[in-house]
C-alpha atoms as a PDB file:
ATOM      1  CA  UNK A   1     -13.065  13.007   0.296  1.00  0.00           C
ATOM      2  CA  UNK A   2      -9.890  11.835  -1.566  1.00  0.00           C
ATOM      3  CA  UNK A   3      -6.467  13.578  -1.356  1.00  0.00           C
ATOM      4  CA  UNK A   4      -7.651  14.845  -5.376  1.00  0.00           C
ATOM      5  CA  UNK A   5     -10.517  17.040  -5.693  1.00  0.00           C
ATOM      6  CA  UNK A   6     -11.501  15.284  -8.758  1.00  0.00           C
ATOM      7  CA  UNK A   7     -13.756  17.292 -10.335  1.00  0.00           C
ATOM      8  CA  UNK A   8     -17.008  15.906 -12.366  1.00  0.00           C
ATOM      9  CA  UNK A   9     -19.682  17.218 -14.501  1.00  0.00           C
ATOM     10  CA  UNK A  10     -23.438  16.203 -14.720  1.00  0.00           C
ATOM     11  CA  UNK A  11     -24.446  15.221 -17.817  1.00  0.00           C
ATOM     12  CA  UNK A  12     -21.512  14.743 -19.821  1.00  0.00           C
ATOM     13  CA  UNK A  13     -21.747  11.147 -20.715  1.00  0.00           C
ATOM     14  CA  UNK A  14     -24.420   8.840 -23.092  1.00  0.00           C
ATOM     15  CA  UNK A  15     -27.654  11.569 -22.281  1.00  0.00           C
ATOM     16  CA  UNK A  16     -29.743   9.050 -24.265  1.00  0.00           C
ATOM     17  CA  UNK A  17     -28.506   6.028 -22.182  1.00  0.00           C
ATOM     18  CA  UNK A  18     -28.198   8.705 -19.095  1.00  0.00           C
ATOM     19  CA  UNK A  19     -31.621   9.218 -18.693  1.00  0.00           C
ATOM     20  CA  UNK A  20     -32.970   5.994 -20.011  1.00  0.00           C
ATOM     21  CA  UNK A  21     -31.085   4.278 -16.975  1.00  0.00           C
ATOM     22  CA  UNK A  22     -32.774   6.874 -14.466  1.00  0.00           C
ATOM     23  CA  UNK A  23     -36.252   6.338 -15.815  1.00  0.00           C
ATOM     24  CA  UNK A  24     -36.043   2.460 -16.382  1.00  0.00           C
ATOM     25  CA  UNK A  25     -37.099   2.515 -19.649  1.00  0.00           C
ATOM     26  CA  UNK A  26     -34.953   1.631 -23.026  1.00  0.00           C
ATOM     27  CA  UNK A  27     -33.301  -1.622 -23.656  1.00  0.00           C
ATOM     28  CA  UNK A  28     -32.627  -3.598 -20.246  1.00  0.00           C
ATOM     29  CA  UNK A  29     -29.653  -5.050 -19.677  1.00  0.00           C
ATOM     30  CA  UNK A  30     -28.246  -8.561 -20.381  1.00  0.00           C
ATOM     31  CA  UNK A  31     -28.118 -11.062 -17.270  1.00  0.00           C
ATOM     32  CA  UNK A  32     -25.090 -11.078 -15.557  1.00  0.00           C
ATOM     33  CA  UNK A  33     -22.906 -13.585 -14.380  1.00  0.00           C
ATOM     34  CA  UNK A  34     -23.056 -13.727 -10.689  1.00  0.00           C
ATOM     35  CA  UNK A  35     -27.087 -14.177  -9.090  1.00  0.00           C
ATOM     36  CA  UNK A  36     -28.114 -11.378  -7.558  1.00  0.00           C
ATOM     37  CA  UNK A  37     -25.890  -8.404  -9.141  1.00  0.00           C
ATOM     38  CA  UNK A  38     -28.666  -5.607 -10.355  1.00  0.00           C
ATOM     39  CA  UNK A  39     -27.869  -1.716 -11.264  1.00  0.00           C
ATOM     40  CA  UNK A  40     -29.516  -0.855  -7.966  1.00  0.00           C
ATOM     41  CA  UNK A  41     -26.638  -2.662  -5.689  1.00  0.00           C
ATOM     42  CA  UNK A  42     -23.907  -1.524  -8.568  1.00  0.00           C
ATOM     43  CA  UNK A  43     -25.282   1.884  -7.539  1.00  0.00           C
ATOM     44  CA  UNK A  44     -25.526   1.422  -4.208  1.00  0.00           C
ATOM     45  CA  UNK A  45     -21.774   0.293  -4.080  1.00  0.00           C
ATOM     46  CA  UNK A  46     -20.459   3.110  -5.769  1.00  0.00           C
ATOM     47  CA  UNK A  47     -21.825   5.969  -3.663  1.00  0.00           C
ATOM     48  CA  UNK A  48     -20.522   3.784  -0.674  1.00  0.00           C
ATOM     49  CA  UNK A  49     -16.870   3.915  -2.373  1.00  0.00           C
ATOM     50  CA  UNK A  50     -17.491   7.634  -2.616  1.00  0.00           C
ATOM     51  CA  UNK A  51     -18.845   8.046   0.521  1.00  0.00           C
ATOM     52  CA  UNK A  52     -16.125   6.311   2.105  1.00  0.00           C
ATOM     53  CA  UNK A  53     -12.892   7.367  -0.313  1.00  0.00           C
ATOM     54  CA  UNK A  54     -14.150  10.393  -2.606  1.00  0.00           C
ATOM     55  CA  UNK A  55     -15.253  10.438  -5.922  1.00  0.00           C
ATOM     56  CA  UNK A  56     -11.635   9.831  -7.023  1.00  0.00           C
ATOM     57  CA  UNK A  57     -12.269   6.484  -5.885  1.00  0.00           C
ATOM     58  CA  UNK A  58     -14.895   4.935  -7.926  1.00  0.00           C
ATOM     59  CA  UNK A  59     -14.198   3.152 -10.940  1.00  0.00           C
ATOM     60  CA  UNK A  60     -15.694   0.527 -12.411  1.00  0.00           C
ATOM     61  CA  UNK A  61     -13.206  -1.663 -11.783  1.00  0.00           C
ATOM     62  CA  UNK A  62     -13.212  -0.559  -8.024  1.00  0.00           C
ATOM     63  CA  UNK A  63     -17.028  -1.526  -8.235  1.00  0.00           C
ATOM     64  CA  UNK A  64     -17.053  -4.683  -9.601  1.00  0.00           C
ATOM     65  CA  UNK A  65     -14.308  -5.850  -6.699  1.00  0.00           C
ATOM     66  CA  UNK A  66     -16.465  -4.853  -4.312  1.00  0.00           C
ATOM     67  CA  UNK A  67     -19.201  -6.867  -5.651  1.00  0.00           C
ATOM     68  CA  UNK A  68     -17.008  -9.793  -6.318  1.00  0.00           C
ATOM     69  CA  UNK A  69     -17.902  -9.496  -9.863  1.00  0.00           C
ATOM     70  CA  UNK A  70     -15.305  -9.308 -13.038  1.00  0.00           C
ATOM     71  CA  UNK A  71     -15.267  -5.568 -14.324  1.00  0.00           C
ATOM     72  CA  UNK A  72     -17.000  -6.276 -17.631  1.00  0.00           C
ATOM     73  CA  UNK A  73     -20.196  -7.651 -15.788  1.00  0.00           C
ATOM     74  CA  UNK A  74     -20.683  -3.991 -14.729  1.00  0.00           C
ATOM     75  CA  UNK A  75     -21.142  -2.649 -18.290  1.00  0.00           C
ATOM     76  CA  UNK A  76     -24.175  -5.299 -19.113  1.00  0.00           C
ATOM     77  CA  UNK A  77     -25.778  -2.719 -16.898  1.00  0.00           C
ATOM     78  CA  UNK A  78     -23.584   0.974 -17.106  1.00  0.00           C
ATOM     79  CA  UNK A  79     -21.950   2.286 -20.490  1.00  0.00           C
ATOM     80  CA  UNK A  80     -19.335   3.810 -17.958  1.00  0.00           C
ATOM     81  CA  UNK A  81     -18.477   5.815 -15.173  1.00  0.00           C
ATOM     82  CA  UNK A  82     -20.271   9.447 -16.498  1.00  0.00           C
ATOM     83  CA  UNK A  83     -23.702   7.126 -16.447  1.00  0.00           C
ATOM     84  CA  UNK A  84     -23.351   5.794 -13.397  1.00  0.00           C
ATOM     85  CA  UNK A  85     -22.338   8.904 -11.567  1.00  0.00           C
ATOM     86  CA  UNK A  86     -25.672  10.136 -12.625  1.00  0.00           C
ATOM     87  CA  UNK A  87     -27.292   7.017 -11.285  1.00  0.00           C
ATOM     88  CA  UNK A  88     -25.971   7.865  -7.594  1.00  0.00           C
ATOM     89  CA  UNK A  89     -26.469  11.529  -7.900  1.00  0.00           C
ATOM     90  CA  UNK A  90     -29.872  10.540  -8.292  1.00  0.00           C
ATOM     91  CA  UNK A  91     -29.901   7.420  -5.833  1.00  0.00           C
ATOM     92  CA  UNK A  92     -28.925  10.010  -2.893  1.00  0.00           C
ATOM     93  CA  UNK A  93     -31.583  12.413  -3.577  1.00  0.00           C
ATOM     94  CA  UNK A  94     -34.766  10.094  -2.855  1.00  0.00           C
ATOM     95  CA  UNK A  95     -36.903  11.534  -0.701  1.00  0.00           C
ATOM     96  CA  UNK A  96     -38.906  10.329   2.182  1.00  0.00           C
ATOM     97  CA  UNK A  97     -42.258  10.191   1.372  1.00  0.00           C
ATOM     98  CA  UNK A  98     -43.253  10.112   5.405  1.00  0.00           C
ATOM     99  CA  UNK A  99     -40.439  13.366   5.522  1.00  0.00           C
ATOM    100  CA  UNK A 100     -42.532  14.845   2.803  1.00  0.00           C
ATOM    101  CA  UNK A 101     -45.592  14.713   4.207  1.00  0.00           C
ATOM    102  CA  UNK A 102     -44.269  16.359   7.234  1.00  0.00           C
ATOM    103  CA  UNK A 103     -43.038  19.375   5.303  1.00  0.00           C
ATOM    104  CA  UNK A 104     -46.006  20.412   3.356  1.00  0.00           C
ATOM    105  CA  UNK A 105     -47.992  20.894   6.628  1.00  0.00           C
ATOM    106  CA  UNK A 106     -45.270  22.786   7.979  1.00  0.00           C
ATOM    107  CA  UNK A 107     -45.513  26.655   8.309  1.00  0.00           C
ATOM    108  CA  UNK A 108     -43.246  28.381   5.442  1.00  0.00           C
ATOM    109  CA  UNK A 109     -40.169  29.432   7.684  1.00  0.00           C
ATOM    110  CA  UNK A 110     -39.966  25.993   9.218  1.00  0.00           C
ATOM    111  CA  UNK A 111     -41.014  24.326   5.763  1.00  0.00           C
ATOM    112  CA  UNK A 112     -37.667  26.387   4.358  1.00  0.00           C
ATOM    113  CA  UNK A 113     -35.239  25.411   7.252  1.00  0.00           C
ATOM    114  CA  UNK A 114     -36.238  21.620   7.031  1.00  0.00           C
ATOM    115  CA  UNK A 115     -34.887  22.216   3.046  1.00  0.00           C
ATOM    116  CA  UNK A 116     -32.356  23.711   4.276  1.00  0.00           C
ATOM    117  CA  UNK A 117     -31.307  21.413   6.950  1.00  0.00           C
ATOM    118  CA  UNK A 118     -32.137  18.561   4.864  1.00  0.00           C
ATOM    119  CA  UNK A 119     -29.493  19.805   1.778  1.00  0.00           C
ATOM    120  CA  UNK A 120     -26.563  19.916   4.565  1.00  0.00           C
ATOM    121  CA  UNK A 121     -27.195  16.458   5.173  1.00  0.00           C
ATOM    122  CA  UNK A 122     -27.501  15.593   1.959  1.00  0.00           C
ATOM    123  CA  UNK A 123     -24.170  17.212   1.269  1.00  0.00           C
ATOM    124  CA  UNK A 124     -22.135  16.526   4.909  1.00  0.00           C
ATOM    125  CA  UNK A 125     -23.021  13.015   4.216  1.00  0.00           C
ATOM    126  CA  UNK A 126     -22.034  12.939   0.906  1.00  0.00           C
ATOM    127  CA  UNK A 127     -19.245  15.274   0.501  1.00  0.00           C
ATOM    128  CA  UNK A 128     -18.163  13.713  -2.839  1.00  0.00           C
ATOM    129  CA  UNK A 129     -21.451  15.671  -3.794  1.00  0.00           C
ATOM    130  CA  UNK A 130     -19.835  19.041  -3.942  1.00  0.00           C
ATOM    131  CA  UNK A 131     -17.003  17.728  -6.186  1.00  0.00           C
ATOM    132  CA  UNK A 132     -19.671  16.969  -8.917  1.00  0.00           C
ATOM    133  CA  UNK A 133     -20.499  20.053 -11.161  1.00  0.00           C
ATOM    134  CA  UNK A 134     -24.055  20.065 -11.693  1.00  0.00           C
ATOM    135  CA  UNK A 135     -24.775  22.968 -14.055  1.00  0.00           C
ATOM    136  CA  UNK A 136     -26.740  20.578 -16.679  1.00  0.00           C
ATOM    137  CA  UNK A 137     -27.672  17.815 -14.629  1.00  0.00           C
ATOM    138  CA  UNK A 138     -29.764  15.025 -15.818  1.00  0.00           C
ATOM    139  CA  UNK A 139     -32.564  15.131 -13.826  1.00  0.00           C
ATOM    140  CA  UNK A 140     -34.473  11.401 -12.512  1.00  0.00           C
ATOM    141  CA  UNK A 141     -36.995  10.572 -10.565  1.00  0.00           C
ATOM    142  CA  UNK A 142     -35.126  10.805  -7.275  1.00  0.00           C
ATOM    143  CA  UNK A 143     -34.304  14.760  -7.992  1.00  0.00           C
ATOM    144  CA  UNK A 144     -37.784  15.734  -9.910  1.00  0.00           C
ATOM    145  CA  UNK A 145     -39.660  14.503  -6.689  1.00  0.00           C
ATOM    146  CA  UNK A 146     -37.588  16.548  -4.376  1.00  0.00           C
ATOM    147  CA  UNK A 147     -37.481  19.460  -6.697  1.00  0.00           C
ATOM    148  CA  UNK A 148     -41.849  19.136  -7.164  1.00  0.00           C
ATOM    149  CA  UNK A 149     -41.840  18.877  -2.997  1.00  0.00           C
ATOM    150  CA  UNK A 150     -39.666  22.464  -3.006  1.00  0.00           C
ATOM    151  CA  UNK A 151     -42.243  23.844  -5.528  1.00  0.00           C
ATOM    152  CA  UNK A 152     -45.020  22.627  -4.244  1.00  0.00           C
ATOM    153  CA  UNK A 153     -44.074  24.288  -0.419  1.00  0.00           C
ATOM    154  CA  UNK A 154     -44.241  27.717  -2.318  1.00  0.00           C
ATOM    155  CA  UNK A 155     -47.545  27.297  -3.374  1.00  0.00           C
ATOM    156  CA  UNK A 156     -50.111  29.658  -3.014  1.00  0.00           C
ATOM    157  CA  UNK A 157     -48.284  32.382  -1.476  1.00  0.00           C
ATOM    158  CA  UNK A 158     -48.544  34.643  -4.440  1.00  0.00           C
ATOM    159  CA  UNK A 159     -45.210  34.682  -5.961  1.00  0.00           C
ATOM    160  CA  UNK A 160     -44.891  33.729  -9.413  1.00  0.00           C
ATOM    161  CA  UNK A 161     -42.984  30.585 -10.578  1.00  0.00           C
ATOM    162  CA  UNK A 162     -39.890  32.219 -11.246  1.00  0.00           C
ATOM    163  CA  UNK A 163     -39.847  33.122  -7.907  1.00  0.00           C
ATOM    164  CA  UNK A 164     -40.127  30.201  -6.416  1.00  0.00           C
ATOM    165  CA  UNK A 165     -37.460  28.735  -8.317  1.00  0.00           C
ATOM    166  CA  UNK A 166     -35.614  31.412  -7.295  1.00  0.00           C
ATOM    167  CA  UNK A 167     -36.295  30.826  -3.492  1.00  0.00           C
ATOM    168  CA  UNK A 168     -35.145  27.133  -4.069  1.00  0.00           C
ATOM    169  CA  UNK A 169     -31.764  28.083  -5.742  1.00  0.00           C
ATOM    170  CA  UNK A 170     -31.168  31.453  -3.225  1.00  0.00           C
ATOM    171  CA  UNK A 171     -31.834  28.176  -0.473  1.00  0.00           C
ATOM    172  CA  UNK A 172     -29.484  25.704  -1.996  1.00  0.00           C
ATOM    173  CA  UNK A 173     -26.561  28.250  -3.286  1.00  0.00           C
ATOM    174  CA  UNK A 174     -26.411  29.067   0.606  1.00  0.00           C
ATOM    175  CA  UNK A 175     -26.025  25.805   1.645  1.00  0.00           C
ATOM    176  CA  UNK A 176     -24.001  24.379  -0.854  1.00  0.00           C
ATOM    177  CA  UNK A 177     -21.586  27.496  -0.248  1.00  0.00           C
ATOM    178  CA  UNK A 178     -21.539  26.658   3.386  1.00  0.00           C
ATOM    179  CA  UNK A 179     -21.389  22.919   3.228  1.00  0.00           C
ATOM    180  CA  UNK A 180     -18.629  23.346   1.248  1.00  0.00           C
ATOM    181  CA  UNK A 181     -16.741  25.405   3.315  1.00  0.00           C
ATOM    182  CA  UNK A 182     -17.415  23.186   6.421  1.00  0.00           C
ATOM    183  CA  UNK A 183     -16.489  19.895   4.273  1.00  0.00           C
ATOM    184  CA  UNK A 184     -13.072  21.794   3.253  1.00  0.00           C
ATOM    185  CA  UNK A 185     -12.334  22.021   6.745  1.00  0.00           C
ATOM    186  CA  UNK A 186     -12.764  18.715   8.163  1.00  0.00           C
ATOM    187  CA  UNK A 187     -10.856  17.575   5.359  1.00  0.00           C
ATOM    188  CA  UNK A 188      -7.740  19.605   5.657  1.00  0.00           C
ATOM    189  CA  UNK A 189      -7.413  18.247   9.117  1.00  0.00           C
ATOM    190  CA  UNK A 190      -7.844  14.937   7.899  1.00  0.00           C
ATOM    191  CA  UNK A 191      -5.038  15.516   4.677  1.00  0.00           C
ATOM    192  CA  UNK A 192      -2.604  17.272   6.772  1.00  0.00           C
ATOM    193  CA  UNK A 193      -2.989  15.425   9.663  1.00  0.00           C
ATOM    194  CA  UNK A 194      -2.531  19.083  11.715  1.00  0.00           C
ATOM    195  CA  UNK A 195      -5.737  19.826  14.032  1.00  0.00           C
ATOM    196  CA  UNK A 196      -7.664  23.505  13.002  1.00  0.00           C
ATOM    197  CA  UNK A 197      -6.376  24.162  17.072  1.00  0.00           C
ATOM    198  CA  UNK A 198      -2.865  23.147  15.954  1.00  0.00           C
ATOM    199  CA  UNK A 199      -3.000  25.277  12.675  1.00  0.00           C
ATOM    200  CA  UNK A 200      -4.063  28.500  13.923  1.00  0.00           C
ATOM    201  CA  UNK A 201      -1.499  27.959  17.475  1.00  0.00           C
ATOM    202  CA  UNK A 202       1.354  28.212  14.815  1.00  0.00           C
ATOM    203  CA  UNK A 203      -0.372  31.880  13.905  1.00  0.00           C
ATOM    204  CA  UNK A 204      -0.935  32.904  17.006  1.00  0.00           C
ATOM    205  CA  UNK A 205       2.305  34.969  17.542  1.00  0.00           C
ATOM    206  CA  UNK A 206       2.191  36.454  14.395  1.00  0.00           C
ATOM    207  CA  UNK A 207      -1.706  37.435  14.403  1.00  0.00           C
ATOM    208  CA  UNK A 208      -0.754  38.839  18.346  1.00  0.00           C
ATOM    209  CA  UNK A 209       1.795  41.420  16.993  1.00  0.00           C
ATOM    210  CA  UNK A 210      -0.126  42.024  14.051  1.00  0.00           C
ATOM    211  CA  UNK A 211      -3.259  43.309  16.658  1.00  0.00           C
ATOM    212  CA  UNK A 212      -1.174  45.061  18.918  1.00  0.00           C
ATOM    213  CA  UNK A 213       0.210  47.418  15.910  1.00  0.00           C
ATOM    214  CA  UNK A 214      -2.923  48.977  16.143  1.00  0.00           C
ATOM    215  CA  UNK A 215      -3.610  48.582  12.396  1.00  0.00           C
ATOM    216  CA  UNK A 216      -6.569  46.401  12.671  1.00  0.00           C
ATOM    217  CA  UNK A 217      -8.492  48.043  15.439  1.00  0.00           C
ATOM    218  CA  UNK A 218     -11.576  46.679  15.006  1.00  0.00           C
ATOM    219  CA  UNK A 219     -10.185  43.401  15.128  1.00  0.00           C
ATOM    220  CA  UNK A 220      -7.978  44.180  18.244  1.00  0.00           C
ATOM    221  CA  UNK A 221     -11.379  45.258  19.904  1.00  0.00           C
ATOM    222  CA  UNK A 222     -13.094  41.523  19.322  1.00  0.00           C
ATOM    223  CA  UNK A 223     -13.909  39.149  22.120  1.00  0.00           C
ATOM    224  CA  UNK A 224     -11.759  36.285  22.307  1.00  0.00           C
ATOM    225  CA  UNK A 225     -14.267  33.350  21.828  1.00  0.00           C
ATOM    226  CA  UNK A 226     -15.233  35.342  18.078  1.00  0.00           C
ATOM    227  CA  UNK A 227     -14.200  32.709  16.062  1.00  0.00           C
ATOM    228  CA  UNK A 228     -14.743  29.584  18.528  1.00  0.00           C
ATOM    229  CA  UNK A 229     -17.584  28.715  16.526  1.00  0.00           C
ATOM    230  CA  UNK A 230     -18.360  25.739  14.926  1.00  0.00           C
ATOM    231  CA  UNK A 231     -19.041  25.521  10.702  1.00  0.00           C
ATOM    232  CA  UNK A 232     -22.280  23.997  11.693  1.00  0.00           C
ATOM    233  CA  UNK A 233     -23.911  26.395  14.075  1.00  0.00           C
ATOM    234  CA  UNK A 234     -22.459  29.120  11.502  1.00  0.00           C
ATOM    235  CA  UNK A 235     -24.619  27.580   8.847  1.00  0.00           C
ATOM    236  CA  UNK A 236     -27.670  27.170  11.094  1.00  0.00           C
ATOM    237  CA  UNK A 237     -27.236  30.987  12.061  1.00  0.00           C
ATOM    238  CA  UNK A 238     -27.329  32.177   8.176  1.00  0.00           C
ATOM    239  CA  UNK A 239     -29.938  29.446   7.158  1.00  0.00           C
ATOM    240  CA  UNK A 240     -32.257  31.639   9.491  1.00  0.00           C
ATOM    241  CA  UNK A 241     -31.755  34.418   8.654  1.00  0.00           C
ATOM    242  CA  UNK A 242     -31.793  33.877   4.860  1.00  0.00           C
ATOM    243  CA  UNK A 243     -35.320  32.324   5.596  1.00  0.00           C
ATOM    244  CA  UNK A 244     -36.089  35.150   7.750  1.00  0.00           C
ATOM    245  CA  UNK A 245     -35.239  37.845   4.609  1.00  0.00           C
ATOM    246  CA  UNK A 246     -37.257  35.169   1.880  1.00  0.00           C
ATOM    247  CA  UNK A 247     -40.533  34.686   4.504  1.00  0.00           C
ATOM    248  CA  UNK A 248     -40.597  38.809   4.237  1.00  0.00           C
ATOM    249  CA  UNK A 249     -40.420  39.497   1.051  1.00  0.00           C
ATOM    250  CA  UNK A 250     -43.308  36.402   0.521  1.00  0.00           C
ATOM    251  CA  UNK A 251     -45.512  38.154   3.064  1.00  0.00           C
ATOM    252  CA  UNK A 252     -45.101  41.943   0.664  1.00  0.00           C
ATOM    253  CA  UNK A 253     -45.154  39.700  -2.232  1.00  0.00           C
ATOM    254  CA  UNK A 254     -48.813  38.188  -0.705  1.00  0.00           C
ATOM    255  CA  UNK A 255     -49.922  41.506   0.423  1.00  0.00           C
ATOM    256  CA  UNK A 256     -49.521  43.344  -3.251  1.00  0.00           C
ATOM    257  CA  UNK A 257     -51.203  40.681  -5.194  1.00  0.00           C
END
């Protein structure tokens, strides 16, 4: 991520043009001037940029040089920047149709940790993601089939439909919450260019007196190693458990219909 946390919203540009972009449908755009440039690679280019530089980075300007195209080719195809950001939101979210299989014969605790699991990803490996507010999103194909696979693993297990939307978001509001903390981390240490070993050292002397006074005992009394864990394994640790409390309550759910 960029030294900026640029922050963007979902669905504030052309929603007309938006969505007719996602679905393919509407007027198509004009040939362009250079063989071989489509939406898909302008796309494609632009969630590299932000995978690479942050969100701050892309422009459409900072697109077309990377294609090796003149900026105005790139608007034959994108109104602007708000469009296309919904165009890679989207891109990332494709899901594996071989991956999808595999989760609906999963059982429901491991069918939850693989969505889960497979949000981190999506986030760690697109960390520009959680700089994009997606209140009103415009949904397209790419996030409709992910959201039907998450709907249709809650199937049949007696909770109503609000409910199972409401597993989904309980699911994601974890992760995002906990991707986001893990992103902010690595990318202090990258900003500052001061190591999370380095940062707390400088502490240390302080945080020693401060335990000694005796007014924190229960943090005096805590093994040393406490907080020598890593933002992943605290995520996996949480993800289980949340799954553990949401698998419960669909077995009572089951049981009293």
């Amino acid at each position: 991520m960029g030294d900026e946390m640029t922050t963007a919203h979902s669905g504030s540009g052309d929603v007309r043009r938006g969505l007719e972009l996602l679905w393919g449908v509407g007027e198509a755009p004009t040939r362009g001037p250079k063989r071989g440039l489509t939406l898909e690679r302008i796309v494609e280019t632009a969630v590299s940029v932000a995978d690479a530089e942050g969100l701050g980075a892309v422009s459409m300007r900072r697109v077309a040089t990377d294609l090796g195209v003149g900026t105005m080719s790139l608007y034959r195809y994108v109104p602007g920047k708000s469009e296309l950001l919904e165009l890679m939101l989207d891109h990332v979210q494709a899901v594996d149709e071989a991956e999808a299989a595999e989760q609906r014969a999963m059982p429901l605790r491991e069918r939850l940790l693989r969505l889960g699991s497979g949000i981190w990803d999506l986030y760690v490996g697109h960390p520009w993601l959680l700089q994009v507010n997606q209140a009103r999103p415009l949904l397209g194909p790419n996030a409709m089939a992910g959201l039907d696979l998450s709907m249709s693993g809650l199937e049949g297990l007696g909770l109503t439909d609000q409910q199972r939307l409401s597993v989904i978001v309980a699911v994601e509001s974890y992760v995002s919450g906990s991707a986001r903390n893990h992103v902010n981390a690595l990318e202090a240490a990258r900003r500052t260019g001061v190591s999370d070993e380095e940062f707390w050292a400088a502490q240390a002397p302080f945080l020693t007196e401060a335990m000694q006074s005796g007014g924190f005992p229960s943090l005096a009394e805590l093994d040393e190693d406490t907080f020598d864990v890593a933002g992943d394994a605290l995520f996996t640790f949480g993800l289980a458990r949340l799954v553990d409390g949401i698998a419960d309550f669909v077995e009572t759910a089951g049981a009293d219909g």
